[in-house]
C-alpha atoms as a PDB file:
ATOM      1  CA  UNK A   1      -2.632 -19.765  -5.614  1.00  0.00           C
ATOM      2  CA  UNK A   2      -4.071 -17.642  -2.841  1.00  0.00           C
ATOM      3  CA  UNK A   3      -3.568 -14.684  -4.213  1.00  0.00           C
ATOM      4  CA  UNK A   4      -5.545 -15.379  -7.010  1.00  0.00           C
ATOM      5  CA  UNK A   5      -8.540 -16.443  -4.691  1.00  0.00           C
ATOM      6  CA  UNK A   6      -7.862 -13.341  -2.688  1.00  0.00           C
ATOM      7  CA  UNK A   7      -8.420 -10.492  -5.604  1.00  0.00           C
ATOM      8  CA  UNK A   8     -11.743  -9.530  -4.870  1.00  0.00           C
ATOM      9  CA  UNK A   9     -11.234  -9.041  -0.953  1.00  0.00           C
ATOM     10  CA  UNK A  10      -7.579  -7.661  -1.298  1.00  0.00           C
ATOM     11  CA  UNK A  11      -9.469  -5.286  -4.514  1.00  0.00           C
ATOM     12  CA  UNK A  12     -12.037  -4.492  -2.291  1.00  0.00           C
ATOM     13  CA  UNK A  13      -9.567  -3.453   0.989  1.00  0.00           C
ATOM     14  CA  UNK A  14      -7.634  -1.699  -1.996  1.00  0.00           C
ATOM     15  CA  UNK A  15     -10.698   0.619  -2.916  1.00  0.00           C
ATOM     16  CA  UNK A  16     -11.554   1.407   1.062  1.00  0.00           C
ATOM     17  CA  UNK A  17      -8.091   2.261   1.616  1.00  0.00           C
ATOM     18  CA  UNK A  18      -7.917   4.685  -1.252  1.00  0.00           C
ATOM     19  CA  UNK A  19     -11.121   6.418   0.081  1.00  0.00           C
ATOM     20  CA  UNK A  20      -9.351   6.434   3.720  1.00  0.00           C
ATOM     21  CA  UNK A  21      -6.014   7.770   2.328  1.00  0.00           C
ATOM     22  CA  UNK A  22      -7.830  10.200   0.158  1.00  0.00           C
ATOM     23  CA  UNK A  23     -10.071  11.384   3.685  1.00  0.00           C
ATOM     24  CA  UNK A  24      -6.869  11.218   5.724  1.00  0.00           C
ATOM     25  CA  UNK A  25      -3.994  12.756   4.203  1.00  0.00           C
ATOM     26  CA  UNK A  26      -5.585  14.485   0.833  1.00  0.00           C
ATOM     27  CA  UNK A  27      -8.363  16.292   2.034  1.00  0.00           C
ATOM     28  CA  UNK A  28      -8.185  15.875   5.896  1.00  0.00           C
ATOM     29  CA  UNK A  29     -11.835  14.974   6.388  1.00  0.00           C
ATOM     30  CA  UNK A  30     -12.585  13.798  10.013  1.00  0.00           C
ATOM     31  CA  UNK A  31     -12.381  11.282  11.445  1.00  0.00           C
ATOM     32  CA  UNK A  32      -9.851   9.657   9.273  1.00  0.00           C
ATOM     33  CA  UNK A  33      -7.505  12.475   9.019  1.00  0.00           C
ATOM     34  CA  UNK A  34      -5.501  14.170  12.272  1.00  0.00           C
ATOM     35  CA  UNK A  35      -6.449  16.839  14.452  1.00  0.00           C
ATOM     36  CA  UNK A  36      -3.249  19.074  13.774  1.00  0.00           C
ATOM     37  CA  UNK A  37      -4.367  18.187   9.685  1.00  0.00           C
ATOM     38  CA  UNK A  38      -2.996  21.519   7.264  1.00  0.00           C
ATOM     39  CA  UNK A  39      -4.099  22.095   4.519  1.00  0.00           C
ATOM     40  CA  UNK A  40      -2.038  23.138   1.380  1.00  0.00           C
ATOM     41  CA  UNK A  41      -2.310  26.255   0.235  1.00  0.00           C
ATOM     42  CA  UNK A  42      -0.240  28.021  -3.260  1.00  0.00           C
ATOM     43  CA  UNK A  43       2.970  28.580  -1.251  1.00  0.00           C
ATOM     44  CA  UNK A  44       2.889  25.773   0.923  1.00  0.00           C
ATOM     45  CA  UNK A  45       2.634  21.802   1.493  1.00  0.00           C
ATOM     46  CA  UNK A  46       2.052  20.177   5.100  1.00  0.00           C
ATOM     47  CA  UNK A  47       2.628  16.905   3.468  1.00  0.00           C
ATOM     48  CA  UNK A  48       5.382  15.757   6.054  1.00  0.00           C
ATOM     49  CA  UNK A  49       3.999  17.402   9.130  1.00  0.00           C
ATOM     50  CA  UNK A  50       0.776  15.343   7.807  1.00  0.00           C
ATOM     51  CA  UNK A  51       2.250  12.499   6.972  1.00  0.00           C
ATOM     52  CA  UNK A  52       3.998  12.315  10.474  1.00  0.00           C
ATOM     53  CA  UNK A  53       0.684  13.214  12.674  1.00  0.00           C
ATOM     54  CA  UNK A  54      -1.179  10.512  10.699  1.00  0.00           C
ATOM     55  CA  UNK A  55       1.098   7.778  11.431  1.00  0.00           C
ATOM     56  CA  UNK A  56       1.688   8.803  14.910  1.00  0.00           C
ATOM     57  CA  UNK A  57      -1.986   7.216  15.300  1.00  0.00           C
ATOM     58  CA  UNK A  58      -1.289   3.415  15.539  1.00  0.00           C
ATOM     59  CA  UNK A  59      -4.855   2.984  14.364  1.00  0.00           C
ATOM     60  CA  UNK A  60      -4.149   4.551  10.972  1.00  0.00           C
ATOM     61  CA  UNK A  61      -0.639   2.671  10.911  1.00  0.00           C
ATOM     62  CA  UNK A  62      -2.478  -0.709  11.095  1.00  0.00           C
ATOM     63  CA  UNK A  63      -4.530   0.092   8.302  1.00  0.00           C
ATOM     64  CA  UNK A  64      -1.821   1.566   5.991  1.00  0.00           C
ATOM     65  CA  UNK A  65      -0.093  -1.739   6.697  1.00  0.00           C
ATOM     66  CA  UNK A  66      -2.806  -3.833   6.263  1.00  0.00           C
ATOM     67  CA  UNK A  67      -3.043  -2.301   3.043  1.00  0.00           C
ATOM     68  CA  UNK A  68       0.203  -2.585   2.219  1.00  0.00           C
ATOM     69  CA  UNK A  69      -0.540  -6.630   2.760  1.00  0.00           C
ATOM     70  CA  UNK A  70      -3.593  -6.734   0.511  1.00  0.00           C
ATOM     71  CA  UNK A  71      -1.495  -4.938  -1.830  1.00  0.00           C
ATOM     72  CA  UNK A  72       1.529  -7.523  -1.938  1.00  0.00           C
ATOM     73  CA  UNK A  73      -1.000 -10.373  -2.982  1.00  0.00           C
ATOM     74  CA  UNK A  74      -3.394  -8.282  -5.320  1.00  0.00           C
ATOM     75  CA  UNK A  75       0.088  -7.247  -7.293  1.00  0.00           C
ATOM     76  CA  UNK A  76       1.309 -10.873  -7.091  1.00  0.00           C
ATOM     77  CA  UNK A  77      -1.073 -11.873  -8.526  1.00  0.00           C
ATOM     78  CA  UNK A  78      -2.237  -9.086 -11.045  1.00  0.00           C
ATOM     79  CA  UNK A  79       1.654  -9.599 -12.806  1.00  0.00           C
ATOM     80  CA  UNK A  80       1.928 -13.361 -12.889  1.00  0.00           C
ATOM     81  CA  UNK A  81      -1.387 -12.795 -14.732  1.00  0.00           C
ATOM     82  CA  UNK A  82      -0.398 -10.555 -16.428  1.00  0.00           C
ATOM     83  CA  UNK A  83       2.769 -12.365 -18.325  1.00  0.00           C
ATOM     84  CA  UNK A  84       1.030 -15.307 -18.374  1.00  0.00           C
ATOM     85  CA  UNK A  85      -2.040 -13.629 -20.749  1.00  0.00           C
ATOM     86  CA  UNK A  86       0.980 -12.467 -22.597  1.00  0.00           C
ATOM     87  CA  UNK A  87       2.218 -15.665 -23.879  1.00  0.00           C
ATOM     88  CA  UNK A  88       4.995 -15.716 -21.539  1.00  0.00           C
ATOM     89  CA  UNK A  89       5.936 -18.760 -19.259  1.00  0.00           C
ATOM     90  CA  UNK A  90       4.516 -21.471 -20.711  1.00  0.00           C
ATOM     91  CA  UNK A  91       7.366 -24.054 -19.099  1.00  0.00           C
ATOM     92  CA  UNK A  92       8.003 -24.381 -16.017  1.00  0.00           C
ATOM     93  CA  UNK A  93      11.267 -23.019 -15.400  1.00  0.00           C
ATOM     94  CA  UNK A  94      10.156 -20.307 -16.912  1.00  0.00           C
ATOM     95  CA  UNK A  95       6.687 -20.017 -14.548  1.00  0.00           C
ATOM     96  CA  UNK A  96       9.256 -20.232 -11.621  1.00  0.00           C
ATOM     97  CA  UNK A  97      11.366 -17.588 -12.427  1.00  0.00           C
ATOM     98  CA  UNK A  98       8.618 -14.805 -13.473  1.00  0.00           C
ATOM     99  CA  UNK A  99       6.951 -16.191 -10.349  1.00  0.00           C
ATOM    100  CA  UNK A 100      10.099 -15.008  -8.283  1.00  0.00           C
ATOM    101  CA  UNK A 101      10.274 -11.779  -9.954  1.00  0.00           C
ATOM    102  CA  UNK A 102       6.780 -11.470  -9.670  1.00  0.00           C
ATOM    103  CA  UNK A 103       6.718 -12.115  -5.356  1.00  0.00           C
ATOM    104  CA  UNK A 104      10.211  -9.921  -4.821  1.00  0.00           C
ATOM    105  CA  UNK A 105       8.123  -6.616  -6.964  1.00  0.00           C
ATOM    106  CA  UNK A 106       5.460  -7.650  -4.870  1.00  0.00           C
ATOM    107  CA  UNK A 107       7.285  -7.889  -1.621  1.00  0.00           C
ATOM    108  CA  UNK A 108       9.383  -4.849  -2.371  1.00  0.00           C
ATOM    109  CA  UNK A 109       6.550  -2.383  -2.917  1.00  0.00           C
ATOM    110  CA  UNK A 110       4.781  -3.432   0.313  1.00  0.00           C
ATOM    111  CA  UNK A 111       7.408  -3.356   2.789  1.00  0.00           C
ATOM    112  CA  UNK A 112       9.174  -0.164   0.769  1.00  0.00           C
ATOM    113  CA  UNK A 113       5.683   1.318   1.862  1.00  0.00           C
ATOM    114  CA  UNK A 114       5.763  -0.621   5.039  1.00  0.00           C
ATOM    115  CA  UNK A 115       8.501   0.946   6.761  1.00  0.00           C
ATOM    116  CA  UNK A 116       6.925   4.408   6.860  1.00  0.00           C
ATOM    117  CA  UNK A 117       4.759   3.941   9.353  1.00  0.00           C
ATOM    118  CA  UNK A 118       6.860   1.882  11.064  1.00  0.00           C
ATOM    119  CA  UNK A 119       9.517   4.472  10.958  1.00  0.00           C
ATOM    120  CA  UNK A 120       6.765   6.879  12.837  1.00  0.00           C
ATOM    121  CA  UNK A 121       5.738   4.841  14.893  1.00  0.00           C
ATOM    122  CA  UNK A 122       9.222   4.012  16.644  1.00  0.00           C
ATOM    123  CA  UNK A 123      10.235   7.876  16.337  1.00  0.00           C
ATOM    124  CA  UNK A 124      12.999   7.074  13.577  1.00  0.00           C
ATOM    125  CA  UNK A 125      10.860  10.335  11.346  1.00  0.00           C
ATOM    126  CA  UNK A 126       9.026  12.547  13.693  1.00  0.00           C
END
């Protein structure tokens, strides 16, 4: 299976974009993060206004998405593994099955995280 091949580049593009999200939208270290990048302080969050002048870069878009990719396959993979240690899906009917459920989790969490950007960058959130 390619994902299973793929864990130690999609775990490695998992770790850099941690660091990146962390720069861009936690701490707002340059470059990664915005130029109009708030702060918090007590009484306030700029998480949205944030959020919203990250992905208006197309730059940091394609890099959330990318992500978003690496993290499809590395969770593919990570719960078929995962049920399979446990005992589970030993026939093949079975295998199928937690296989499916296992590439729709996978496929809902990326594009669920997918269509942030993408609703920046087409000016559906500004």
């Amino acid at each position: 299976m390619f994902a299973g091949r793929s864990m130690l580049v999609t775990g490695v593009v998992l770790l850099l974009f941690v660091i990146f999200h962390v720069l861009d939208l936690t701490t707002g270290t340059s470059p990664a993060a915005p130029d109009g990048f708030q702060a918090a302080t007590h009484e306030t969050s700029h998480a949205y206004s944030n959020l919203v002048d990250s992905f208006s870069r197309w730059p940091a878009s394609l890099i959330y998405i990318a992500a978003m990719v690496a993290l499809a396959l590395h969770l593919l993979h990570g719960l078929v593994s995962a049920v399979y240690d446990m005992g589970v899906g030993v026939g093949s009917k079975a295998r199928n099955i937690l296989s499916a459920v296992a590439l729709l989790v996978a496929l809902l969490v990326a594009l669920g995280n997918i269509t942030i950007p993408v609703a920046v960058l087409t000016g559906l959130i500004s």
